[in-house]
C-alpha atoms as a PDB file:
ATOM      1  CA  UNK A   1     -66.889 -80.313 -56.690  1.00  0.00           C
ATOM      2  CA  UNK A   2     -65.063 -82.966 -58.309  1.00  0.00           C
ATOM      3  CA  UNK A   3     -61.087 -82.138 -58.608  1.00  0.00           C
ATOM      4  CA  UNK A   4     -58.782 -83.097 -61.064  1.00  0.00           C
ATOM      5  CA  UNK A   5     -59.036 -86.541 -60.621  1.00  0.00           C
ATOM      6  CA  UNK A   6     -62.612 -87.847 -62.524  1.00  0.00           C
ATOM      7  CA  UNK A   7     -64.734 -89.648 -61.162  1.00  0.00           C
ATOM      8  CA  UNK A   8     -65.179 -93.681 -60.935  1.00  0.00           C
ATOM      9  CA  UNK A   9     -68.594 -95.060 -62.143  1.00  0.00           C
ATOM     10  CA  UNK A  10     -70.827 -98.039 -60.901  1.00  0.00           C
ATOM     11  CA  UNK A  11     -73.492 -99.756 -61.758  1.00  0.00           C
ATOM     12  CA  UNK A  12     -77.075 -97.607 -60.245  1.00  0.00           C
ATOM     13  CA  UNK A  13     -78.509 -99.113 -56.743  1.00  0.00           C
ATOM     14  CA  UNK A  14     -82.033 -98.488 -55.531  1.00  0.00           C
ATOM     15  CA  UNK A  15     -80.210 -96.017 -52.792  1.00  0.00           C
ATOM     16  CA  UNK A  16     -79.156 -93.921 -55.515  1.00  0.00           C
ATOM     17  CA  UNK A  17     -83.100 -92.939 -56.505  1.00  0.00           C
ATOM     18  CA  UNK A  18     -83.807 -90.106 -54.844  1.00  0.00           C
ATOM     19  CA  UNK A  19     -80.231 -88.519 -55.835  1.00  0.00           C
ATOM     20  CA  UNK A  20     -80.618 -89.618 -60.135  1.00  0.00           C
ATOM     21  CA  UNK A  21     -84.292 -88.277 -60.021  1.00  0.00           C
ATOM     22  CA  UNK A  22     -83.028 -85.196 -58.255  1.00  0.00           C
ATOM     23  CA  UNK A  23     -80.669 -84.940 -61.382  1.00  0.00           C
ATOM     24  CA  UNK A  24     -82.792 -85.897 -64.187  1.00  0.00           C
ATOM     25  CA  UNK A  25     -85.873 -85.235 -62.799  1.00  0.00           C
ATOM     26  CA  UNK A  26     -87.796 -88.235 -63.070  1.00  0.00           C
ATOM     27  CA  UNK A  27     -87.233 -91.613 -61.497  1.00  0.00           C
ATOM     28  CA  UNK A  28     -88.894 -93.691 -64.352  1.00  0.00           C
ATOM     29  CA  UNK A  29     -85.634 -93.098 -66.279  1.00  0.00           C
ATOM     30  CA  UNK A  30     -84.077 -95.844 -63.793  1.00  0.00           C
ATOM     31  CA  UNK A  31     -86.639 -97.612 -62.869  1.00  0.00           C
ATOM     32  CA  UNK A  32     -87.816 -99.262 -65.672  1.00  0.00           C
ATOM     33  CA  UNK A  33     -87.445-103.156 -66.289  1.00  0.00           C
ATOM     34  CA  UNK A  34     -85.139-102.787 -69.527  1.00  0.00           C
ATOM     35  CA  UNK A  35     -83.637 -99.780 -68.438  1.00  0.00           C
ATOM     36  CA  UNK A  36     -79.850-100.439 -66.819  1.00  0.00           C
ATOM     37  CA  UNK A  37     -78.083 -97.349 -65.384  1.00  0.00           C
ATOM     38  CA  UNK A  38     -74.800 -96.398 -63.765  1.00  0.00           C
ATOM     39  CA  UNK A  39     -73.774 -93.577 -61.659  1.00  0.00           C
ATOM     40  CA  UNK A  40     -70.630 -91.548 -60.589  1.00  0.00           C
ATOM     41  CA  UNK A  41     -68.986 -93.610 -57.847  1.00  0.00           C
ATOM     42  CA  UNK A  42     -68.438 -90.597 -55.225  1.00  0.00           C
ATOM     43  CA  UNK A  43     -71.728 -89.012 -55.655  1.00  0.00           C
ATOM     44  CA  UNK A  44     -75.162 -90.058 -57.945  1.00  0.00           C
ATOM     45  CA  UNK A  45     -75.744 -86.640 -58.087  1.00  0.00           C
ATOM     46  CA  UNK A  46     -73.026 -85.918 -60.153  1.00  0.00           C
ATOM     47  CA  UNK A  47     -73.813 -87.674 -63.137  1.00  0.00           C
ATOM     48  CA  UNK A  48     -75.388 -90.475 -64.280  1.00  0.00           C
ATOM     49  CA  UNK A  49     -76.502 -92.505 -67.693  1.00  0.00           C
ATOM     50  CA  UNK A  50     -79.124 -94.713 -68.712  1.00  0.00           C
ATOM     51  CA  UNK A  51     -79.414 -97.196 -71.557  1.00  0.00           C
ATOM     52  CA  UNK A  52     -82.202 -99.758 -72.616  1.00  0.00           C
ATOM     53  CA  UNK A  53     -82.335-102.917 -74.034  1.00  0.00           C
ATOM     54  CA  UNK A  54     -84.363-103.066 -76.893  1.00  0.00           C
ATOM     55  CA  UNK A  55     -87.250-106.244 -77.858  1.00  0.00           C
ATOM     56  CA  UNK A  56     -84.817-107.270 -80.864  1.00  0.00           C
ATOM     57  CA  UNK A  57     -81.405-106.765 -78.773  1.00  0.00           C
ATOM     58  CA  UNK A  58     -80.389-103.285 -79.410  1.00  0.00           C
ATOM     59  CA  UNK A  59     -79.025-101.473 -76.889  1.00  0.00           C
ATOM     60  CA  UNK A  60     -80.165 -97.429 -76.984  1.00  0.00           C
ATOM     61  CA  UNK A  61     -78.440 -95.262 -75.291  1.00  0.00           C
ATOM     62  CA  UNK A  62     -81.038 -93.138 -73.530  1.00  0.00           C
ATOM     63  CA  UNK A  63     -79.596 -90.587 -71.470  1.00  0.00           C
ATOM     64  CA  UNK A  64     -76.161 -88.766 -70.028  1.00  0.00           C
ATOM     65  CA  UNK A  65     -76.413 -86.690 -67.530  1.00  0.00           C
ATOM     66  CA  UNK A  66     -73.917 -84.653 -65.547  1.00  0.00           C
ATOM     67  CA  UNK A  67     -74.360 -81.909 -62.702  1.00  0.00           C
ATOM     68  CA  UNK A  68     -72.261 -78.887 -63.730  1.00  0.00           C
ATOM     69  CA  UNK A  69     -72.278 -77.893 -60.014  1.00  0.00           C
ATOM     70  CA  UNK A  70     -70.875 -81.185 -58.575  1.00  0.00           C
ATOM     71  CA  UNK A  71     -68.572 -81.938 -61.704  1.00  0.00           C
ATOM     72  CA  UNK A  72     -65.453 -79.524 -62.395  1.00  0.00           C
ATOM     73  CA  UNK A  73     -65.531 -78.538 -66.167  1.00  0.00           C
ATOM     74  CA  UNK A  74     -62.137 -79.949 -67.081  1.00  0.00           C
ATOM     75  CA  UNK A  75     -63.664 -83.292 -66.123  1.00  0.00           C
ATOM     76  CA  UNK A  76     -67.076 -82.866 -67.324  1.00  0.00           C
ATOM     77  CA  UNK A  77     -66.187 -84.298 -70.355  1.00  0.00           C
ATOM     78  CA  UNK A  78     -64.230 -87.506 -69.312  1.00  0.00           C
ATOM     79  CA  UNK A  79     -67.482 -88.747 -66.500  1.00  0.00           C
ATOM     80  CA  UNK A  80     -69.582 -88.236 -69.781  1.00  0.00           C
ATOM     81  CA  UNK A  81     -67.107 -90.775 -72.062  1.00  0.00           C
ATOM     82  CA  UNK A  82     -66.885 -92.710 -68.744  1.00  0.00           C
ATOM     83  CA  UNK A  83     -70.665 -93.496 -67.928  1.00  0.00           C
ATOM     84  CA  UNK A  84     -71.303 -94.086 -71.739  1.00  0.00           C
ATOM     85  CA  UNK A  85     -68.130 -96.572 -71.763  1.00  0.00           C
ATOM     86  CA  UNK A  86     -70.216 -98.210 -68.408  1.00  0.00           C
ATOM     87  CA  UNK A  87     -73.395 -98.367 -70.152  1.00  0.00           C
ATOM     88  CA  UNK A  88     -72.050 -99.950 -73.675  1.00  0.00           C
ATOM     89  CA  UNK A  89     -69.364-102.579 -71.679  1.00  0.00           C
ATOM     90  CA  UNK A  90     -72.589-103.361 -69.744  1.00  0.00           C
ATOM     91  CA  UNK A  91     -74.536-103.500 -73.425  1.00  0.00           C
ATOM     92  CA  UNK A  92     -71.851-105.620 -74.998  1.00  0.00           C
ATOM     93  CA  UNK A  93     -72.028-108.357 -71.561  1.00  0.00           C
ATOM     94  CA  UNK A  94     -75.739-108.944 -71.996  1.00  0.00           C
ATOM     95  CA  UNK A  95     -74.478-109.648 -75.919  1.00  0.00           C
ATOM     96  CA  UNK A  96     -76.273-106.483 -77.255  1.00  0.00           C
ATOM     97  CA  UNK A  97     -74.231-105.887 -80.399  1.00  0.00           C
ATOM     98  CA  UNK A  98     -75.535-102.991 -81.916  1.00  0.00           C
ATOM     99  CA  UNK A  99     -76.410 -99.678 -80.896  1.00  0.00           C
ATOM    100  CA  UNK A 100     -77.833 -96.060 -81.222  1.00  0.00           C
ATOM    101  CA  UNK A 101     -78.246 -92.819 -79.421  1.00  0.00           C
ATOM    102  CA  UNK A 102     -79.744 -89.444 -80.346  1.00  0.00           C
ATOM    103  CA  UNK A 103     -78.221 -86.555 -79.235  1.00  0.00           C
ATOM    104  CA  UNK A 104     -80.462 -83.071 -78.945  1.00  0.00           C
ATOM    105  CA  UNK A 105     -77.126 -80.113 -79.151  1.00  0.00           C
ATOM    106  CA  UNK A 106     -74.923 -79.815 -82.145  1.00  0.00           C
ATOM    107  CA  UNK A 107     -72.182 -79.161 -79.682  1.00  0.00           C
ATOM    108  CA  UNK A 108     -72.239 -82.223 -78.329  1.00  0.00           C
ATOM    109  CA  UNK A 109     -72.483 -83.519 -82.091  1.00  0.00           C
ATOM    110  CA  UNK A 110     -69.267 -81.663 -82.756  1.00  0.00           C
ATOM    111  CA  UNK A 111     -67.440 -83.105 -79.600  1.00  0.00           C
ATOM    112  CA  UNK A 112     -68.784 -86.778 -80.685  1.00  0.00           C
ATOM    113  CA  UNK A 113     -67.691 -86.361 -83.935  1.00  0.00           C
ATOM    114  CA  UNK A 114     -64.597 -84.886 -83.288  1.00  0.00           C
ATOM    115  CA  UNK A 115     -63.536 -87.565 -80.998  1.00  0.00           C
ATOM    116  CA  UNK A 116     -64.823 -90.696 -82.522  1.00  0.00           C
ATOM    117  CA  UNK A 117     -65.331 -92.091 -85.558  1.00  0.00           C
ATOM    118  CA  UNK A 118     -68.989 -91.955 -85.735  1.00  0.00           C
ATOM    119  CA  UNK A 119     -71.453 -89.762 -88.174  1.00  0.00           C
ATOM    120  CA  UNK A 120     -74.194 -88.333 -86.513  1.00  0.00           C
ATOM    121  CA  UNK A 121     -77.200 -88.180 -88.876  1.00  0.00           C
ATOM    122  CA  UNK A 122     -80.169 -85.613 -88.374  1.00  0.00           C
ATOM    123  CA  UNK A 123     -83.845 -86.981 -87.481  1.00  0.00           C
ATOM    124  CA  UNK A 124     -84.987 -83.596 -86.667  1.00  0.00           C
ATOM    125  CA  UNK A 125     -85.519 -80.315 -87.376  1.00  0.00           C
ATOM    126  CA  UNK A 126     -87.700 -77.256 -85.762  1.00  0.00           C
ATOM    127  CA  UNK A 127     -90.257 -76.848 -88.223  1.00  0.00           C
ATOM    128  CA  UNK A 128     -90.276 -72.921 -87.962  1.00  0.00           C
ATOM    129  CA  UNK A 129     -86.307 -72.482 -88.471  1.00  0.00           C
ATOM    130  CA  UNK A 130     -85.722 -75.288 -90.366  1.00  0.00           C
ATOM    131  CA  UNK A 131     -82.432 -76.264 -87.971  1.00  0.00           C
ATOM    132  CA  UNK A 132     -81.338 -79.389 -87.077  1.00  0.00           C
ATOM    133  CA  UNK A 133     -82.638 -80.555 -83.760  1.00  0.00           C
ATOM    134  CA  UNK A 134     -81.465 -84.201 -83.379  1.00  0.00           C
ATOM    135  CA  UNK A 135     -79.004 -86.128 -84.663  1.00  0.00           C
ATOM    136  CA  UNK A 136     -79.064 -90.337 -84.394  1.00  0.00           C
ATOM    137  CA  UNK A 137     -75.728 -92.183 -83.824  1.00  0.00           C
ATOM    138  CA  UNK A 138     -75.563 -95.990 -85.287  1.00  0.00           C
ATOM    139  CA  UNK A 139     -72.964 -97.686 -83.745  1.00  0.00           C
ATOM    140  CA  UNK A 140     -71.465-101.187 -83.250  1.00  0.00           C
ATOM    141  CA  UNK A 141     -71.231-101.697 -79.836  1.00  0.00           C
ATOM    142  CA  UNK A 142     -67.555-103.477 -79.703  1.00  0.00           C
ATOM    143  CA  UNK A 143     -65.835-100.529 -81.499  1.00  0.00           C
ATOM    144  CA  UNK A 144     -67.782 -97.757 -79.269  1.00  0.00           C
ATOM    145  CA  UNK A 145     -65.641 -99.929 -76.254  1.00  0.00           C
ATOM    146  CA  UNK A 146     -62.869 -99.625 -77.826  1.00  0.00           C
ATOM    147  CA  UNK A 147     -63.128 -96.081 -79.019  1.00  0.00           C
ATOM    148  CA  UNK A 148     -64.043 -95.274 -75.467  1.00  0.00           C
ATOM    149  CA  UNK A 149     -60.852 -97.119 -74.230  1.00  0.00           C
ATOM    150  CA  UNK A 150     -58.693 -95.413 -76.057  1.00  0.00           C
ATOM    151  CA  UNK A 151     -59.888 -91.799 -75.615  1.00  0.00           C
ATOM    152  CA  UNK A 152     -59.959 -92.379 -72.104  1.00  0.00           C
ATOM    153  CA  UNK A 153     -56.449 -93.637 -72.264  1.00  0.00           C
ATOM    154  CA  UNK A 154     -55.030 -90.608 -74.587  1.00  0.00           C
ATOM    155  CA  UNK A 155     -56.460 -88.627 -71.637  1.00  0.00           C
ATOM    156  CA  UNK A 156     -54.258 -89.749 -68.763  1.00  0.00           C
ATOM    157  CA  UNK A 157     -51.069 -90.344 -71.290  1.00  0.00           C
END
């Protein structure tokens, strides 16, 4: 388990496969031509995200995953900011601008929007409750850096 001290993250190898399909359960979320991943530094199996690169130069941020059992709770949270921060300063190199995500659990909507400035809109509901089940997240890639930055930054202060 992961102490105090989070996690680096680097850009996904092809040693990491077996270890990212182990924790997503699928190895087409890596290896894919547009998709570009990145992976806790210590361990792969620990967490990982995924984003693609869209036909008309969006970058979508596909997937963030972390393994509760590898990953201490108190820095659950931070590897999660820190492989999204890898996947959108990668996004923003390869000049990708703009950006989206969906997320699937209003928790993690609350978190979002509690820590950024971002508005989460729904694209979903279950059609037998009628409640919300996804939520899309526009975003301009620069300011998601920067937002990223700084939360990261409030964090060790």
């Amino acid at each position: 388990m992961v102490g105090e001290e989070a996690p680096a993250v680097r850009p996904y190898g092809s040693d990491d496969l077996v270890s990212v399909a182990g924790l997503v359960g699928d190895e087409r979320a890596v290896e894919q031509e547009r998709h570009r991943a990145h992976v806790a530094a210590h361990d792969a199996r620990a967490g990982v995200a995924v984003w693609i690169e869209t036909s008309d130069r969006q970058g979508v941020l596909s997937l963030v995953a972390t393994d509760p059992r590898l990953v201490s709770a108190n820095n659950a949270r931070r590897l999660f900011y820190e492989l999204a921060l890898a996947c959108a300063r990668d996004a923003l190199g390869r000049g990708v601008e703009r950006g989206r995500f969906t997320l699937r659990d209003a928790r993690v909507v609350a978190m979002v929007e509690k820590d950024f400035n971002v508005v989460a809109r729904g694209v979903g509901r279950n059609p037998r409750t009628g409640v919300e089940v996804g939520w899309e997240v526009v975003v301009d890639v620069a300011t998601v850096v920067r937002q990223l930055e700084a939360w990261l930054r409030y964090q060790e202060a």
